[in-house]
PDB file of N, CA and C in Angstrom:
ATOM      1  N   UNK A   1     102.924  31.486-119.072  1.00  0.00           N
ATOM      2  CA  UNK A   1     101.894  30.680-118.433  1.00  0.00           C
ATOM      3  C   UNK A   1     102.244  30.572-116.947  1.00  0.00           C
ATOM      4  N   UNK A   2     101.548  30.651-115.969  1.00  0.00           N
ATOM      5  CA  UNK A   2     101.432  30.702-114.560  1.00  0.00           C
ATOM      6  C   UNK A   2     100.643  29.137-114.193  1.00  0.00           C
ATOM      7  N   UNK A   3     101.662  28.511-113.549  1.00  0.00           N
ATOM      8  CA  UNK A   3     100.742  27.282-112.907  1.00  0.00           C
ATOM      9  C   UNK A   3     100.786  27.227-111.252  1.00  0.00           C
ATOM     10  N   UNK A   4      99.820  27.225-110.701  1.00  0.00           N
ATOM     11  CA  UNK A   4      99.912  27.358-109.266  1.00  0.00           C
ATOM     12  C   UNK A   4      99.412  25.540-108.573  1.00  0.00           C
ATOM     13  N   UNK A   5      99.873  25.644-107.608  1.00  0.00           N
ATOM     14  CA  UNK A   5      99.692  24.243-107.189  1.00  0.00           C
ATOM     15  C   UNK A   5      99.729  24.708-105.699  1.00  0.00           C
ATOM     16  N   UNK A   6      98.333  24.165-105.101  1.00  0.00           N
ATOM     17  CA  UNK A   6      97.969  24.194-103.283  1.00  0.00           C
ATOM     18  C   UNK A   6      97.269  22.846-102.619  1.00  0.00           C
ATOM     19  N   UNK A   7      98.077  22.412-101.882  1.00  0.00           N
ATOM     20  CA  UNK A   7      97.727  21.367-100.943  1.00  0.00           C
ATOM     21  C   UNK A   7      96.088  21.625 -99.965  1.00  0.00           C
ATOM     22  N   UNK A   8      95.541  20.999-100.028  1.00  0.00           N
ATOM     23  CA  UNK A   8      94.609  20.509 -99.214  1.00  0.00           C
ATOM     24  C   UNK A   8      94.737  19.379 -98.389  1.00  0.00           C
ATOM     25  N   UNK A   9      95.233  19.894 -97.336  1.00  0.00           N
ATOM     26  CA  UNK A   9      96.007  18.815 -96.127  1.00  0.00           C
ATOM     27  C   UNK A   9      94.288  18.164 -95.695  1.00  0.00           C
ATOM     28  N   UNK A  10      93.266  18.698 -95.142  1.00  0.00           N
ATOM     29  CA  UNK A  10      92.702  17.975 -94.693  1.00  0.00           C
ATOM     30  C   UNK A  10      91.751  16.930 -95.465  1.00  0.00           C
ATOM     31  N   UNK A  11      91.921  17.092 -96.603  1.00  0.00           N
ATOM     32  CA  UNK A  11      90.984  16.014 -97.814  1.00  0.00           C
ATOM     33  C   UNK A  11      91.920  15.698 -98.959  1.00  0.00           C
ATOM     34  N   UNK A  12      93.592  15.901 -98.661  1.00  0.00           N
ATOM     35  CA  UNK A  12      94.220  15.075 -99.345  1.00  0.00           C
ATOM     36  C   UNK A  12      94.169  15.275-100.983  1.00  0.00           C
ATOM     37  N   UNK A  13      93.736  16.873-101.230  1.00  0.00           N
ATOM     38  CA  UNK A  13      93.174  16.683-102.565  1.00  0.00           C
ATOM     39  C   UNK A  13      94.135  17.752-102.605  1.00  0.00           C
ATOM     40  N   UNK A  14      94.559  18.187-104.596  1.00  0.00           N
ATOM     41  CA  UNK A  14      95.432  18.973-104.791  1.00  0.00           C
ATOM     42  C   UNK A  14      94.340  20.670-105.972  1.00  0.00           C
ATOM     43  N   UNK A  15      94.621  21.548-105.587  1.00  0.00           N
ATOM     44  CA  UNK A  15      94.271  22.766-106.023  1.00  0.00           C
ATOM     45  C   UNK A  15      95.159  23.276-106.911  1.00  0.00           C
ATOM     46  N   UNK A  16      94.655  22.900-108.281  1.00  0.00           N
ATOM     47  CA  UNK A  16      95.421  23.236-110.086  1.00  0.00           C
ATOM     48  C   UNK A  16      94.749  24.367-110.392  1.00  0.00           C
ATOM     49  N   UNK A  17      95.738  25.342-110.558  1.00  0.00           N
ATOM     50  CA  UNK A  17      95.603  26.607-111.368  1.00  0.00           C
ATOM     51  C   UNK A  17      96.280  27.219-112.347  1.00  0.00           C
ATOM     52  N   UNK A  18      95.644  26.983-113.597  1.00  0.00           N
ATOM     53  CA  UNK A  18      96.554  27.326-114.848  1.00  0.00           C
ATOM     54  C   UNK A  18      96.151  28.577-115.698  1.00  0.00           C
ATOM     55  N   UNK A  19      96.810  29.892-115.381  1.00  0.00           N
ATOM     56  CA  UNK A  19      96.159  30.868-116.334  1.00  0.00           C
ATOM     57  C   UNK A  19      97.260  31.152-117.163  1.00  0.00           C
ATOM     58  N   UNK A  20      96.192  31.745-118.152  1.00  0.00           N
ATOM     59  CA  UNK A  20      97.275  32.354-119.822  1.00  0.00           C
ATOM     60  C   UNK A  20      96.544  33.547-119.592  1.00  0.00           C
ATOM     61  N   UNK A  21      96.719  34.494-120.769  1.00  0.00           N
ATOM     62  CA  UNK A  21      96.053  35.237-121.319  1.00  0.00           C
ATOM     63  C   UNK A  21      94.344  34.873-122.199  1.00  0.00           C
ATOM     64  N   UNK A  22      94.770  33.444-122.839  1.00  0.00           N
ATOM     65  CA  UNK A  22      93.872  33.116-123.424  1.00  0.00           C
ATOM     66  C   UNK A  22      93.266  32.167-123.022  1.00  0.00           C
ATOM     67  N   UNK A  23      93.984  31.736-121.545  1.00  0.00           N
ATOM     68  CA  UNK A  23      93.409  30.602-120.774  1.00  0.00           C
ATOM     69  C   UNK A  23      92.958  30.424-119.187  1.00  0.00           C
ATOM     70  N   UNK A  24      92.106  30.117-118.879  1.00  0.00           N
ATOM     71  CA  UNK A  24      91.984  30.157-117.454  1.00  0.00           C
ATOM     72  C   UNK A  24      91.357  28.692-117.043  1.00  0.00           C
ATOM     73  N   UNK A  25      92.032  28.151-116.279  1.00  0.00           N
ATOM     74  CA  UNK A  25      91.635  26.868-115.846  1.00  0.00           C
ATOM     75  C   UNK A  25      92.417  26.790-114.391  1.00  0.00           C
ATOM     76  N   UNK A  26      91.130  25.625-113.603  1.00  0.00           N
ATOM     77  CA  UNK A  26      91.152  25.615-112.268  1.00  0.00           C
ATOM     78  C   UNK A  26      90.870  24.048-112.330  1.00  0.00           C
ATOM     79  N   UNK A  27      91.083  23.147-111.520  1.00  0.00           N
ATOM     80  CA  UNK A  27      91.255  21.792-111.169  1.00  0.00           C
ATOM     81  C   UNK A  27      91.088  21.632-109.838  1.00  0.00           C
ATOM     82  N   UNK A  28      90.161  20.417-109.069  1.00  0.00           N
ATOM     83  CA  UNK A  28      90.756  19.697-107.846  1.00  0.00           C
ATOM     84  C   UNK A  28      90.527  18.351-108.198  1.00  0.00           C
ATOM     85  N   UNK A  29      91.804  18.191-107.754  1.00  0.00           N
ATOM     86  CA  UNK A  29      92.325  16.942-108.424  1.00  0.00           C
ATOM     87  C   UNK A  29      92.727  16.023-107.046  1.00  0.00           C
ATOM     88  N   UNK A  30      92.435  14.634-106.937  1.00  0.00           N
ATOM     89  CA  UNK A  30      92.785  13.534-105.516  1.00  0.00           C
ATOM     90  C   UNK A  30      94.109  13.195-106.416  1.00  0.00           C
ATOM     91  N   UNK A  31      95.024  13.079-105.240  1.00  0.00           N
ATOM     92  CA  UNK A  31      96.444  12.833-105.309  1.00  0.00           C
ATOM     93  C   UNK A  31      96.656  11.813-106.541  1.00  0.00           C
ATOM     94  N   UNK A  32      95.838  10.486-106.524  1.00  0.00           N
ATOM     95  CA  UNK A  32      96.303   9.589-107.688  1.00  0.00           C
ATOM     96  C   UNK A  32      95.966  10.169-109.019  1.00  0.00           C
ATOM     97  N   UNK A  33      95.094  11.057-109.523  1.00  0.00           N
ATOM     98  CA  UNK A  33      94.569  11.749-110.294  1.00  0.00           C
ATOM     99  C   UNK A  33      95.485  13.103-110.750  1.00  0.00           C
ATOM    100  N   UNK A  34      96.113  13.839-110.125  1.00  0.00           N
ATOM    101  CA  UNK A  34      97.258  14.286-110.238  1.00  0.00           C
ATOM    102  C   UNK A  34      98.359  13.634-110.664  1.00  0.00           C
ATOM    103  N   UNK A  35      98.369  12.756-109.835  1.00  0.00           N
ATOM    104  CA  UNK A  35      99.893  11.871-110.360  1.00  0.00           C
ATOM    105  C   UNK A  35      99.889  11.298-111.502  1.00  0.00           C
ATOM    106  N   UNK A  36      98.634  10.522-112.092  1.00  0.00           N
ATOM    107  CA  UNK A  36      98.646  10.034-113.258  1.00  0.00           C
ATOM    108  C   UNK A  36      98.557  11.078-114.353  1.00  0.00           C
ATOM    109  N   UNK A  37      98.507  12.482-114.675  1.00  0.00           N
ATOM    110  CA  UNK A  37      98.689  13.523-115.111  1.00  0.00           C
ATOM    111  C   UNK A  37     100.211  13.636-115.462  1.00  0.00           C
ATOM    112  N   UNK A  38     100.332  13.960-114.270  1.00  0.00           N
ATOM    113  CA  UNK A  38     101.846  13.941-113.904  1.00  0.00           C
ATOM    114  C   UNK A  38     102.579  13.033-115.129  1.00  0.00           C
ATOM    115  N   UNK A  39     102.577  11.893-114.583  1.00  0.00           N
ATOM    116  CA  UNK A  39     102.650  10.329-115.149  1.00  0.00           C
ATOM    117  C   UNK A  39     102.905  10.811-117.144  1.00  0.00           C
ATOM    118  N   UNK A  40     101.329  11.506-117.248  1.00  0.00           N
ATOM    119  CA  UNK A  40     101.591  11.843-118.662  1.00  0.00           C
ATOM    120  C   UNK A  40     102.309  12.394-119.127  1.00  0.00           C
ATOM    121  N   UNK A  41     102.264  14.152-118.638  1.00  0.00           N
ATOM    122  CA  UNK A  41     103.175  14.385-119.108  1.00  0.00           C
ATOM    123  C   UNK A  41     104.533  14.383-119.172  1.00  0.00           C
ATOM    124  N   UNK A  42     105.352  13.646-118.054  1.00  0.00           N
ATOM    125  CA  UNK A  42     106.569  13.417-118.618  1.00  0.00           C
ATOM    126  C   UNK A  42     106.967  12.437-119.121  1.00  0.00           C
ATOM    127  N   UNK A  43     105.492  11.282-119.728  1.00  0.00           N
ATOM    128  CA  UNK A  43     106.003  10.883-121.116  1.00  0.00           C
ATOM    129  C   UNK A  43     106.253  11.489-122.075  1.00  0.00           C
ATOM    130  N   UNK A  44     104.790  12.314-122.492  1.00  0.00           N
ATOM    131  CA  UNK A  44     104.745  13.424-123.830  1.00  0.00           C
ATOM    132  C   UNK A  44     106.423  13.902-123.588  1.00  0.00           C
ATOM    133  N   UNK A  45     106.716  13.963-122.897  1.00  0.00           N
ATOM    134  CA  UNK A  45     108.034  15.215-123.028  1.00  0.00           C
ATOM    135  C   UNK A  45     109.146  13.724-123.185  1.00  0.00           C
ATOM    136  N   UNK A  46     109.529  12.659-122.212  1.00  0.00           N
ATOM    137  CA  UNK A  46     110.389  12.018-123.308  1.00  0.00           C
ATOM    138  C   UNK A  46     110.399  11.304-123.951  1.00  0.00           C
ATOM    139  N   UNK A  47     109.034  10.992-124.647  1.00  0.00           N
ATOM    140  CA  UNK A  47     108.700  10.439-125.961  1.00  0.00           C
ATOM    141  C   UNK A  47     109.022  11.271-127.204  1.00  0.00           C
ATOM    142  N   UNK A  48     108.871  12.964-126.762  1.00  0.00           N
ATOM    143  CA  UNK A  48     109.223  13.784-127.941  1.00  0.00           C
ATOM    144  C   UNK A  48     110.176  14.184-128.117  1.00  0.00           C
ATOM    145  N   UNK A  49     111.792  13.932-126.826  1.00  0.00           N
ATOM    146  CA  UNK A  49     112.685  14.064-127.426  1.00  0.00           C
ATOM    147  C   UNK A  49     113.322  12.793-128.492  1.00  0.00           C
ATOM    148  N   UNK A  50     112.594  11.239-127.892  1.00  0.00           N
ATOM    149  CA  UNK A  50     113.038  10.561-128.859  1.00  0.00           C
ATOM    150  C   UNK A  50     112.713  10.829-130.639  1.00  0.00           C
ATOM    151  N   UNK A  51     111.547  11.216-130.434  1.00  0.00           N
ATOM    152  CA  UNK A  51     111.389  10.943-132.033  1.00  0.00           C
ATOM    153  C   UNK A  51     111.577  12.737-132.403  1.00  0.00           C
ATOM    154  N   UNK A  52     113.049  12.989-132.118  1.00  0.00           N
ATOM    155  CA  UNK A  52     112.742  14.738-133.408  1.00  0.00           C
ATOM    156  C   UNK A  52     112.666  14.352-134.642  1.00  0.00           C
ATOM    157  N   UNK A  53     112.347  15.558-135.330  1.00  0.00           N
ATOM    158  CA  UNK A  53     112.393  15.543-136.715  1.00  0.00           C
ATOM    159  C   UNK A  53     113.836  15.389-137.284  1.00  0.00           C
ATOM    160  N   UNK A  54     113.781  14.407-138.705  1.00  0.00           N
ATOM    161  CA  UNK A  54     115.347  14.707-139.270  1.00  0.00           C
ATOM    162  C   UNK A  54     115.528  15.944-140.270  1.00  0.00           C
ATOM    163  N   UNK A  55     116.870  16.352-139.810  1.00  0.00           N
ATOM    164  CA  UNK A  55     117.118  17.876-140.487  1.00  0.00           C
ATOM    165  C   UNK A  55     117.256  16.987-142.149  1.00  0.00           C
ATOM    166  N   UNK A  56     116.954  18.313-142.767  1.00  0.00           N
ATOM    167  CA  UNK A  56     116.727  18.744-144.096  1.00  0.00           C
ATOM    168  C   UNK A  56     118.381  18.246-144.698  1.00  0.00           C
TER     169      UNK A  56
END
């Protein structure tokens, strides 16, 4: 997966580009709108190391 990220200095806004093979997505996103993204996912990520699965 390829994620590209470009500043827009004069309107403060951020340029999201996420391609796959099976995916193509584009975003402009205002800085607080990004960040609260942001914000998410690095809960998802350490919310899911707290709860792993218990081994077998």
């Amino acid at each position: 997966m390829k994620i590209n990220f470009r500043y827009i200095k004069e309107k403060d806004i951020f340029e999201l580009q996420v391609v796959e093979p099976q995916l193509r997505a584009h975003f402009i996103l205002k800085r607080n709108e990004l960040n609260k993204l942001r914000v998410a996912i690095e809960r998802v990520l350490v919310d899911s190391t707290k709860k792993k699965p218990d081994a077998f």
